[in-house]
PDB file of N, CA and C in Angstrom:
ATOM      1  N   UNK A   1     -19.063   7.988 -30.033  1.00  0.00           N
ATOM      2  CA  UNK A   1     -20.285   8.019 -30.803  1.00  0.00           C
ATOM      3  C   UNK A   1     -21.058   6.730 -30.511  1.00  0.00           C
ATOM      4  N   UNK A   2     -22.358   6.915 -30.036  1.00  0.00           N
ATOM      5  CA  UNK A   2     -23.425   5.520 -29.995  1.00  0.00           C
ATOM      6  C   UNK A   2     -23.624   4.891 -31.461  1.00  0.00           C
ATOM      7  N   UNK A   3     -24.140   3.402 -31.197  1.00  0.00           N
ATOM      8  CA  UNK A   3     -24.388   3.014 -32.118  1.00  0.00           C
ATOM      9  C   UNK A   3     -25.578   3.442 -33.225  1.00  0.00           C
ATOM     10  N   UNK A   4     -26.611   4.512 -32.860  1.00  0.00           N
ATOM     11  CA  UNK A   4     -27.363   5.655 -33.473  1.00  0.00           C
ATOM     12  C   UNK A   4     -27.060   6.303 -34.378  1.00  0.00           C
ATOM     13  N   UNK A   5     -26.016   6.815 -33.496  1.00  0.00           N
ATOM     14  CA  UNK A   5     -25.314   8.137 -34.512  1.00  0.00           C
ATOM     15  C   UNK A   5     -24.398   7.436 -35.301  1.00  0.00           C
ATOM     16  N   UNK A   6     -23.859   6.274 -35.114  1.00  0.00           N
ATOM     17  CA  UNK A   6     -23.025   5.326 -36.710  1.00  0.00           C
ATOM     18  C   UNK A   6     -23.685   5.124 -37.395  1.00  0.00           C
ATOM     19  N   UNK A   7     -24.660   4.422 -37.306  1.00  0.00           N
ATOM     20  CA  UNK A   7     -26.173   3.982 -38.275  1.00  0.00           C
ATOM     21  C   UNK A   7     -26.488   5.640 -39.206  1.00  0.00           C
ATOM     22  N   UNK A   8     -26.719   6.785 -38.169  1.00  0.00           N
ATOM     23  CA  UNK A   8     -27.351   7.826 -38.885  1.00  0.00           C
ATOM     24  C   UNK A   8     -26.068   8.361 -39.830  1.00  0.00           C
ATOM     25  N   UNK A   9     -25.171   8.714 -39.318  1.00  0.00           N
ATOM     26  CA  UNK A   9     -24.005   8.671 -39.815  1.00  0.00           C
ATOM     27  C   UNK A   9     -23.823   8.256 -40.913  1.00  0.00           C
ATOM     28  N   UNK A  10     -23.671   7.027 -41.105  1.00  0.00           N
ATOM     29  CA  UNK A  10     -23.164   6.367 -41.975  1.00  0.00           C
ATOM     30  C   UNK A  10     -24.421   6.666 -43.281  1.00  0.00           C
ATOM     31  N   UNK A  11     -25.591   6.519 -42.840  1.00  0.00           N
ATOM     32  CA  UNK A  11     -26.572   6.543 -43.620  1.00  0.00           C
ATOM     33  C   UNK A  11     -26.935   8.009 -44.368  1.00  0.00           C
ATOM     34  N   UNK A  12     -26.103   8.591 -43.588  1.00  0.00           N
ATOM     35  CA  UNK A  12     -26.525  10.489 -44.446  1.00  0.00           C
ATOM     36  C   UNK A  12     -25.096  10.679 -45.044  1.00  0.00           C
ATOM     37  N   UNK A  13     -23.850   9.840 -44.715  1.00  0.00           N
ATOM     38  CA  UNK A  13     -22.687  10.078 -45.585  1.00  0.00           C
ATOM     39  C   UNK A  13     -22.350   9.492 -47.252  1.00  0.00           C
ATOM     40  N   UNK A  14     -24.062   7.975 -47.091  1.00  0.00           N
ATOM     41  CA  UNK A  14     -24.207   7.482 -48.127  1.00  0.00           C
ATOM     42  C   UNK A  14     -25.335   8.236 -48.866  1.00  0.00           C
ATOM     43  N   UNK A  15     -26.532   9.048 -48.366  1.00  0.00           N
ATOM     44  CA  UNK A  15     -27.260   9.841 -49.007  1.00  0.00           C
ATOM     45  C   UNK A  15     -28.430   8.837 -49.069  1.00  0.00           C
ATOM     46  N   UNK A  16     -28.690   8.414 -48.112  1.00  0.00           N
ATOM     47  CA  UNK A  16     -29.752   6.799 -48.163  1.00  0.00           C
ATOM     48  C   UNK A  16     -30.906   7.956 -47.264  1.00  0.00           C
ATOM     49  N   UNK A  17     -32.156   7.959 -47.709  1.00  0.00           N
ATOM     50  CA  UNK A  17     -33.172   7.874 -46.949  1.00  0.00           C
ATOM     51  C   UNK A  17     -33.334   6.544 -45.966  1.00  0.00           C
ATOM     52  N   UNK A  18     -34.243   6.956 -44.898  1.00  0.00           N
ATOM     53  CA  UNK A  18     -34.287   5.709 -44.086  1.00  0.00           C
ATOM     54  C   UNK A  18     -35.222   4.322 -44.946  1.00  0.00           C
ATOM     55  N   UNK A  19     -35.992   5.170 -45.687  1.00  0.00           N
ATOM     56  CA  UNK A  19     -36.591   4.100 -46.747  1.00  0.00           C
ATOM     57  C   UNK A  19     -36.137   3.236 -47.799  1.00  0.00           C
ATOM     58  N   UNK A  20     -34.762   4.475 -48.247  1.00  0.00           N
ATOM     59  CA  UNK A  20     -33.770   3.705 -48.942  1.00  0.00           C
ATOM     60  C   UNK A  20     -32.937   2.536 -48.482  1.00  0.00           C
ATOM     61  N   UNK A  21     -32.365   2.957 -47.110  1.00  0.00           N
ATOM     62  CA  UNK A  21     -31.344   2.060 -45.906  1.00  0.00           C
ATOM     63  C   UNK A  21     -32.377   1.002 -46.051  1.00  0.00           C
ATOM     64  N   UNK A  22     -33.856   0.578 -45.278  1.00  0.00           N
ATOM     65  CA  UNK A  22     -34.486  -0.469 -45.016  1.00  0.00           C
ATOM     66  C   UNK A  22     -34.532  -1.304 -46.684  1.00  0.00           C
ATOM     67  N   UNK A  23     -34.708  -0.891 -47.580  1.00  0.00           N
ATOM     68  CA  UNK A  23     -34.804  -1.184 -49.107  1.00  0.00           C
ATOM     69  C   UNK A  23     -33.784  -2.156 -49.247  1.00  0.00           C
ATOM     70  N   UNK A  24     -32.391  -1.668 -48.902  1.00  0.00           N
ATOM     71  CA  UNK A  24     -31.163  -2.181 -49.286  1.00  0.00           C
ATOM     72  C   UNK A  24     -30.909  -3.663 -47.887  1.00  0.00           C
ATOM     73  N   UNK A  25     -31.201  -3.638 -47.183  1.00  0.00           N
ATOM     74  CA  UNK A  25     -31.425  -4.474 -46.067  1.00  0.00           C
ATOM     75  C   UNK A  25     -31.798  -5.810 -46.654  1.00  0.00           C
ATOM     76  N   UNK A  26     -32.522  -5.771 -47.491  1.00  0.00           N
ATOM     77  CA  UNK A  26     -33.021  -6.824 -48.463  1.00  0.00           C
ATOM     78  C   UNK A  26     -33.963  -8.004 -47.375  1.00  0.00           C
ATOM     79  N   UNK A  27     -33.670  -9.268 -47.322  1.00  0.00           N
ATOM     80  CA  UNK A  27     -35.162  -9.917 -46.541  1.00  0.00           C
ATOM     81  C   UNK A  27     -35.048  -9.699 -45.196  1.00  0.00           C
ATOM     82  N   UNK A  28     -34.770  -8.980 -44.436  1.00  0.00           N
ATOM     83  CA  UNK A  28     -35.093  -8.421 -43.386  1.00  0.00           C
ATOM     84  C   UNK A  28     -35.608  -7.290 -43.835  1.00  0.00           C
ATOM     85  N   UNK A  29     -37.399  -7.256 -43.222  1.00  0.00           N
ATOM     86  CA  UNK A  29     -37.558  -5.781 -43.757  1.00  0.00           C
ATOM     87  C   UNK A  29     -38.191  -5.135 -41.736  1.00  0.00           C
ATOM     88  N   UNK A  30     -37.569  -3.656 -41.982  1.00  0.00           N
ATOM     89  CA  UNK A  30     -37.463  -3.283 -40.560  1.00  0.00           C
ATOM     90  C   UNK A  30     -38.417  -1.904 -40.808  1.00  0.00           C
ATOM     91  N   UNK A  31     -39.537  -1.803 -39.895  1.00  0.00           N
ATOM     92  CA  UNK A  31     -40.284  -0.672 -40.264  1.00  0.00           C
ATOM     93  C   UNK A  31     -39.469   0.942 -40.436  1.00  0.00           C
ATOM     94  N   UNK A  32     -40.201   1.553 -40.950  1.00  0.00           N
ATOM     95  CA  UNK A  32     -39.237   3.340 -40.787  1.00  0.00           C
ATOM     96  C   UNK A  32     -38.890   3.528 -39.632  1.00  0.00           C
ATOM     97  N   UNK A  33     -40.048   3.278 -38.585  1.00  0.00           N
ATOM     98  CA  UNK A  33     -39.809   4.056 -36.824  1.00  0.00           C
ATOM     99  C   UNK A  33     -39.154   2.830 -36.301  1.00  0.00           C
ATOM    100  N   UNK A  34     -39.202   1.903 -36.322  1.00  0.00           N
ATOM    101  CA  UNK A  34     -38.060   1.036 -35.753  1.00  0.00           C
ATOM    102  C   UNK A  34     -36.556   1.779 -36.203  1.00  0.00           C
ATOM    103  N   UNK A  35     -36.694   1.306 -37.270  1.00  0.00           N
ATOM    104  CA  UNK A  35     -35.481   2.217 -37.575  1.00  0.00           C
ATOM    105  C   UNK A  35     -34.663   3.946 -37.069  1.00  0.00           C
ATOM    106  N   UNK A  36     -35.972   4.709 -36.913  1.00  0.00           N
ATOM    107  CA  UNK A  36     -35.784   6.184 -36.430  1.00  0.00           C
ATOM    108  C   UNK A  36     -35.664   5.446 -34.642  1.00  0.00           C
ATOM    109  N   UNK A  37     -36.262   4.737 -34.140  1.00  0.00           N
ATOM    110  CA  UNK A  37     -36.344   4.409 -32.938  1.00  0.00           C
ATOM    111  C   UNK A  37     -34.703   4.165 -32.799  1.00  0.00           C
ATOM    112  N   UNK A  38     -33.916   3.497 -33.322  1.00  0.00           N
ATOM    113  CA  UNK A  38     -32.518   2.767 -33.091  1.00  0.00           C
ATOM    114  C   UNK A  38     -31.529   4.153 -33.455  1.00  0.00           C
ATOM    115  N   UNK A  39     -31.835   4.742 -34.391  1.00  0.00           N
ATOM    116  CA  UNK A  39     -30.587   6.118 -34.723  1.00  0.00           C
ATOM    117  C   UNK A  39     -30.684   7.107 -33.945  1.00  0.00           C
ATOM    118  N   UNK A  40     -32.355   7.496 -32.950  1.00  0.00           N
ATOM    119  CA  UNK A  40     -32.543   8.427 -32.039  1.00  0.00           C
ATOM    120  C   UNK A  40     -31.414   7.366 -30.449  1.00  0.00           C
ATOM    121  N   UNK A  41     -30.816   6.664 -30.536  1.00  0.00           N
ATOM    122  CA  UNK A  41     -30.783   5.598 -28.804  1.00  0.00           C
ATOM    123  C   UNK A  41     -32.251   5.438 -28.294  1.00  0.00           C
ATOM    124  N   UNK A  42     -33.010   5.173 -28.679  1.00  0.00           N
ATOM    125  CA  UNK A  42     -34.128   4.775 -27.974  1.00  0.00           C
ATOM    126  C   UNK A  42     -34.275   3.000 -27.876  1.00  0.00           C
ATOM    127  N   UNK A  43     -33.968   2.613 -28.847  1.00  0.00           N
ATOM    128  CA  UNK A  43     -33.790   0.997 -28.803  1.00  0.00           C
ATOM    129  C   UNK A  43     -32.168   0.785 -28.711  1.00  0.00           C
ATOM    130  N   UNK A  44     -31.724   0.737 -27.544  1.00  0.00           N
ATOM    131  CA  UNK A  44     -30.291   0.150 -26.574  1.00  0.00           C
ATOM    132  C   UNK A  44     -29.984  -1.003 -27.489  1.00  0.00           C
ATOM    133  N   UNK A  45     -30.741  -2.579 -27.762  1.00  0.00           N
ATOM    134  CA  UNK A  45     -30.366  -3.364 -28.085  1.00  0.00           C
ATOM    135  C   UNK A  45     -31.278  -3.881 -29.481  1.00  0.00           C
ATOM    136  N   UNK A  46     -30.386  -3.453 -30.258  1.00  0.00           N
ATOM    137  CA  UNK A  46     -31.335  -3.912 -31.334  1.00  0.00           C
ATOM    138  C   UNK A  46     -31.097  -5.383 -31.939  1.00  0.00           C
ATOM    139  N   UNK A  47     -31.817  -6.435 -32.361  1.00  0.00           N
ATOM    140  CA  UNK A  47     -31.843  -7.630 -32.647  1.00  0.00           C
ATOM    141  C   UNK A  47     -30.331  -8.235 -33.355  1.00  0.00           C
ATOM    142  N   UNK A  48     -29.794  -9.125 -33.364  1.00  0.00           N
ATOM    143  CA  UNK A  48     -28.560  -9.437 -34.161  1.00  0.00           C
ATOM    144  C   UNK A  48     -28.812  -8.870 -35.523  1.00  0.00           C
ATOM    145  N   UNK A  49     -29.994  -9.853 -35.954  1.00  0.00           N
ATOM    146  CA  UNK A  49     -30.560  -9.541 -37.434  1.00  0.00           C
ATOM    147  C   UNK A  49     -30.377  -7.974 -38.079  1.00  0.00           C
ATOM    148  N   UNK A  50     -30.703  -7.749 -37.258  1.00  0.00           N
ATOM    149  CA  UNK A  50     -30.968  -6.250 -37.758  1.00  0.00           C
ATOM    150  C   UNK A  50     -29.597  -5.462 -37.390  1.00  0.00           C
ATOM    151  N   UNK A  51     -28.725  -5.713 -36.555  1.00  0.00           N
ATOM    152  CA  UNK A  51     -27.256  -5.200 -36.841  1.00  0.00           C
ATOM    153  C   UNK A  51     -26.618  -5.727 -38.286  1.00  0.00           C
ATOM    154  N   UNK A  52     -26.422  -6.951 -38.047  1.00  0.00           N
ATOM    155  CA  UNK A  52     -26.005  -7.110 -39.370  1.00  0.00           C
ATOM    156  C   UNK A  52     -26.355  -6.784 -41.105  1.00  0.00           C
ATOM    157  N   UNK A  53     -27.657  -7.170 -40.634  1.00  0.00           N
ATOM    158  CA  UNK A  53     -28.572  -6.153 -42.206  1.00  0.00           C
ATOM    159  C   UNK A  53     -28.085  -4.740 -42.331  1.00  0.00           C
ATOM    160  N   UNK A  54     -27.954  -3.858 -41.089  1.00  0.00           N
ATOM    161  CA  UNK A  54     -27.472  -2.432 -40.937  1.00  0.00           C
ATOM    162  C   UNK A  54     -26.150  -2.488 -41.493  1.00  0.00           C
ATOM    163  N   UNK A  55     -25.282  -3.599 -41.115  1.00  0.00           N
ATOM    164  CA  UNK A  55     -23.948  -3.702 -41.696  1.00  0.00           C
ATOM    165  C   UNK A  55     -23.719  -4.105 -42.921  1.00  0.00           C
ATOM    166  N   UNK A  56     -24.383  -4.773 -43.239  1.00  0.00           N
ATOM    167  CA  UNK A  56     -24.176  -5.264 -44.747  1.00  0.00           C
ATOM    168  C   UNK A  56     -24.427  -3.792 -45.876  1.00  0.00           C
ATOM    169  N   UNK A  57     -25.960  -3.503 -45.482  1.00  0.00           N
ATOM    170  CA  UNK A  57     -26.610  -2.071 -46.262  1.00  0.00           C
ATOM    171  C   UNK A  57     -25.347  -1.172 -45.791  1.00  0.00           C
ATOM    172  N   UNK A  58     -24.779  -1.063 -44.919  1.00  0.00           N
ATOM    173  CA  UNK A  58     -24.193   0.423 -45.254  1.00  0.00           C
ATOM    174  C   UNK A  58     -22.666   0.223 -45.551  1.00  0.00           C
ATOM    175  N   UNK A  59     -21.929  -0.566 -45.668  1.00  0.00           N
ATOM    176  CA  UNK A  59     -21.307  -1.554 -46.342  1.00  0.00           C
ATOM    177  C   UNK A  59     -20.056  -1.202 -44.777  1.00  0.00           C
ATOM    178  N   UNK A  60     -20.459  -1.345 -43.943  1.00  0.00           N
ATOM    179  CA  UNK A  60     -19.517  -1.258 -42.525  1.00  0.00           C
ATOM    180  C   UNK A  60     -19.423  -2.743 -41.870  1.00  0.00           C
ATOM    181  N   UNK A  61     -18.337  -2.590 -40.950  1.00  0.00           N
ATOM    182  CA  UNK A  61     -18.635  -3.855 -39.671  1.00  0.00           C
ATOM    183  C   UNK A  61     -19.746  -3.484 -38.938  1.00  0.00           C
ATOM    184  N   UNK A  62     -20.035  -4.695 -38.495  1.00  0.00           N
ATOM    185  CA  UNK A  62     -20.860  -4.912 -37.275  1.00  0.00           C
ATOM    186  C   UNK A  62     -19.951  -4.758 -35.947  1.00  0.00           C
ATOM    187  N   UNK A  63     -19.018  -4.445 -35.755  1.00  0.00           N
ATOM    188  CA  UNK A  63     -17.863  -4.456 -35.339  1.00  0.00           C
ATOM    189  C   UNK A  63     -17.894  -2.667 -34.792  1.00  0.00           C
ATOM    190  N   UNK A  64     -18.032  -2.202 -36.285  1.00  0.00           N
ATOM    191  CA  UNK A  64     -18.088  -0.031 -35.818  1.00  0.00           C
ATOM    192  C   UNK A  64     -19.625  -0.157 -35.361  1.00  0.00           C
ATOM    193  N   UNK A  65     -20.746  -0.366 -35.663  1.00  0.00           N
ATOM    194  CA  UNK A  65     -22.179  -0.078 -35.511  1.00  0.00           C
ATOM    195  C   UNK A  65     -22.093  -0.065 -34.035  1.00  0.00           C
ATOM    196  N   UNK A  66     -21.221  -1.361 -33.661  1.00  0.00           N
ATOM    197  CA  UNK A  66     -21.844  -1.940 -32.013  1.00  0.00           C
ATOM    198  C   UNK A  66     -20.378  -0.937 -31.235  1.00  0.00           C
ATOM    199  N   UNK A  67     -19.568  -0.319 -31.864  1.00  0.00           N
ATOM    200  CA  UNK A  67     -18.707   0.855 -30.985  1.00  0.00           C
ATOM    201  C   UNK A  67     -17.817   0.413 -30.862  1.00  0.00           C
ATOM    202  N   UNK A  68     -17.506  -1.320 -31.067  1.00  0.00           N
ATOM    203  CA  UNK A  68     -16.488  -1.992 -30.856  1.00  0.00           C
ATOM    204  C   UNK A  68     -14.925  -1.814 -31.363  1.00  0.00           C
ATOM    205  N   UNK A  69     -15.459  -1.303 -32.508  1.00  0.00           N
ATOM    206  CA  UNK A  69     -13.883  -0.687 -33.640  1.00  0.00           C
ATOM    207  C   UNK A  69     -14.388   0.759 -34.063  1.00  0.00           C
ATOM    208  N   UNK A  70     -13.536   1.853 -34.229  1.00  0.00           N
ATOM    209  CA  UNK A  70     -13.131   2.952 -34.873  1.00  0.00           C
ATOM    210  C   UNK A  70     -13.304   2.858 -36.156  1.00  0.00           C
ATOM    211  N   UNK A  71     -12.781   1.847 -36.605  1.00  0.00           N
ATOM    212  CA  UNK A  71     -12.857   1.649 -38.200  1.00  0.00           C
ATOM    213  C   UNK A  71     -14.192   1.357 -38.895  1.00  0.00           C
ATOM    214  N   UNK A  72     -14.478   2.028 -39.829  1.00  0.00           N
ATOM    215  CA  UNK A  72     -16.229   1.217 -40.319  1.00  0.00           C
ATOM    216  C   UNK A  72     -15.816   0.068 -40.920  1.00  0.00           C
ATOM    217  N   UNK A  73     -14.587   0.032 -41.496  1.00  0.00           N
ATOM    218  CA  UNK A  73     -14.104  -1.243 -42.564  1.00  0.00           C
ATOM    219  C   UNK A  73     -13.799  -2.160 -41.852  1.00  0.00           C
ATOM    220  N   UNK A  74     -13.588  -3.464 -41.760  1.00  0.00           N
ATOM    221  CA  UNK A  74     -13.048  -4.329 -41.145  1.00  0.00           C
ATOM    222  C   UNK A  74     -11.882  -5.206 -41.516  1.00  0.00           C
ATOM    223  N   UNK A  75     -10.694  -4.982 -40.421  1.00  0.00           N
ATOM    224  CA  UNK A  75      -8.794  -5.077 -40.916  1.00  0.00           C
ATOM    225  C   UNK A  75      -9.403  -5.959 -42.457  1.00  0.00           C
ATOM    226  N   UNK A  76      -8.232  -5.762 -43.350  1.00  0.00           N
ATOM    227  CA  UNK A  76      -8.187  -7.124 -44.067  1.00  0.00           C
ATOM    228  C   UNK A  76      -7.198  -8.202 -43.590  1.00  0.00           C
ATOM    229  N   UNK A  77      -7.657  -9.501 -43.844  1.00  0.00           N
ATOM    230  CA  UNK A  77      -6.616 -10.848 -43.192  1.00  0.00           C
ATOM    231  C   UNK A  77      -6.045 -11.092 -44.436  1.00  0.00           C
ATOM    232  N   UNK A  78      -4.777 -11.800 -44.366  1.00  0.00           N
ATOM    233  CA  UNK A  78      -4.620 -12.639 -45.420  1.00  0.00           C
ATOM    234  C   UNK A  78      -5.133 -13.885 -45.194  1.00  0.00           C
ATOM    235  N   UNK A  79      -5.962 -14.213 -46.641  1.00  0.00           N
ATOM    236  CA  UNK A  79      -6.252 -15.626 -46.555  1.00  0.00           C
ATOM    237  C   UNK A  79      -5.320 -16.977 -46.384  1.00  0.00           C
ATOM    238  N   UNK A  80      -5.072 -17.926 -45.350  1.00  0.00           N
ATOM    239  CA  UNK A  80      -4.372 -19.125 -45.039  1.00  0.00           C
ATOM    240  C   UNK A  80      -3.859 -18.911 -46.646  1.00  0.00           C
ATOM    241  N   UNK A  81      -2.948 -19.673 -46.514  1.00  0.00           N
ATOM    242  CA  UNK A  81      -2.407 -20.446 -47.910  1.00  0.00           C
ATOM    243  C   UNK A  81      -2.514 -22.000 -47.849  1.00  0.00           C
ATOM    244  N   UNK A  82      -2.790 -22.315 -48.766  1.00  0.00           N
ATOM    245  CA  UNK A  82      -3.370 -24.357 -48.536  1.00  0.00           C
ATOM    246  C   UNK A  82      -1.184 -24.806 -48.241  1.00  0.00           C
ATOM    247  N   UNK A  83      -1.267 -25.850 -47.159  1.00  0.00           N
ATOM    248  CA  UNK A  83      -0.166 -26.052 -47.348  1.00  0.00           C
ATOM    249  C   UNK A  83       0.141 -27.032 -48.975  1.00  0.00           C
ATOM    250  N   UNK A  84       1.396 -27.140 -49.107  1.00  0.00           N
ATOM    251  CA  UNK A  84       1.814 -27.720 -50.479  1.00  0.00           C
ATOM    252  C   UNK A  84       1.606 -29.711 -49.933  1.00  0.00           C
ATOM    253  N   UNK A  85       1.796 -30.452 -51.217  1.00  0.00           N
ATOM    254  CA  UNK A  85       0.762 -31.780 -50.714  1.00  0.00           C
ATOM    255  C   UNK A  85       2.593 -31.979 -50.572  1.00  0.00           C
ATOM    256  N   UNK A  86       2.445 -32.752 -49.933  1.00  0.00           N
ATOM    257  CA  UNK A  86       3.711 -33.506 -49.228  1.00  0.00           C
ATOM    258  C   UNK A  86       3.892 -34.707 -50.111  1.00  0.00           C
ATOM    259  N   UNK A  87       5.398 -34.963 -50.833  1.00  0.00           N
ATOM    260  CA  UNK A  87       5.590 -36.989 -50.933  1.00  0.00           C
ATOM    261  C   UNK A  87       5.382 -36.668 -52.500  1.00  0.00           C
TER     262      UNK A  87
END
């Protein structure tokens, strides 16, 4: 699947109009047809900014958008543990 059809995907499994998706994007604001431009593959490379805004709004990695992972979620880590103070 292109990074289009994750974006559209993701965005009709949440029930988001494209007006809604750009809404939730918050201060990046990305026109409608930019937007229809990137879910049709017509824009190949779309700006960092605007991957990540896509990732944040549809609550996925930037990681599934760009094809890189299968997963929309991204692994969980365990957080370090502080070592204990020594003495």
């Amino acid at each position: 699947m292109d990074m289009g059809s994750r974006i559209r995907a993701e965005r009709e499994r949440l029930a988001l109009s494209r007006e809604e998706l750009i809404h939730l994007m918050g201060d990046l604001r990305m026109d409608r047809n930019t937007l229809w431009h990137i879910e049709a593959g017509r824009t190949k490379n779309p700006r960092a900014d605007q991957i990540i805004a896509l990732a944040k709004a549809l609550n996925v990695s930037a990681d599934y958008i760009l094809g890189l992972s299968d997963e929309p979620q991204p692994p969980k880590h365990p957080r370090p543990r502080k070592a204990a103070p020594v003495g």
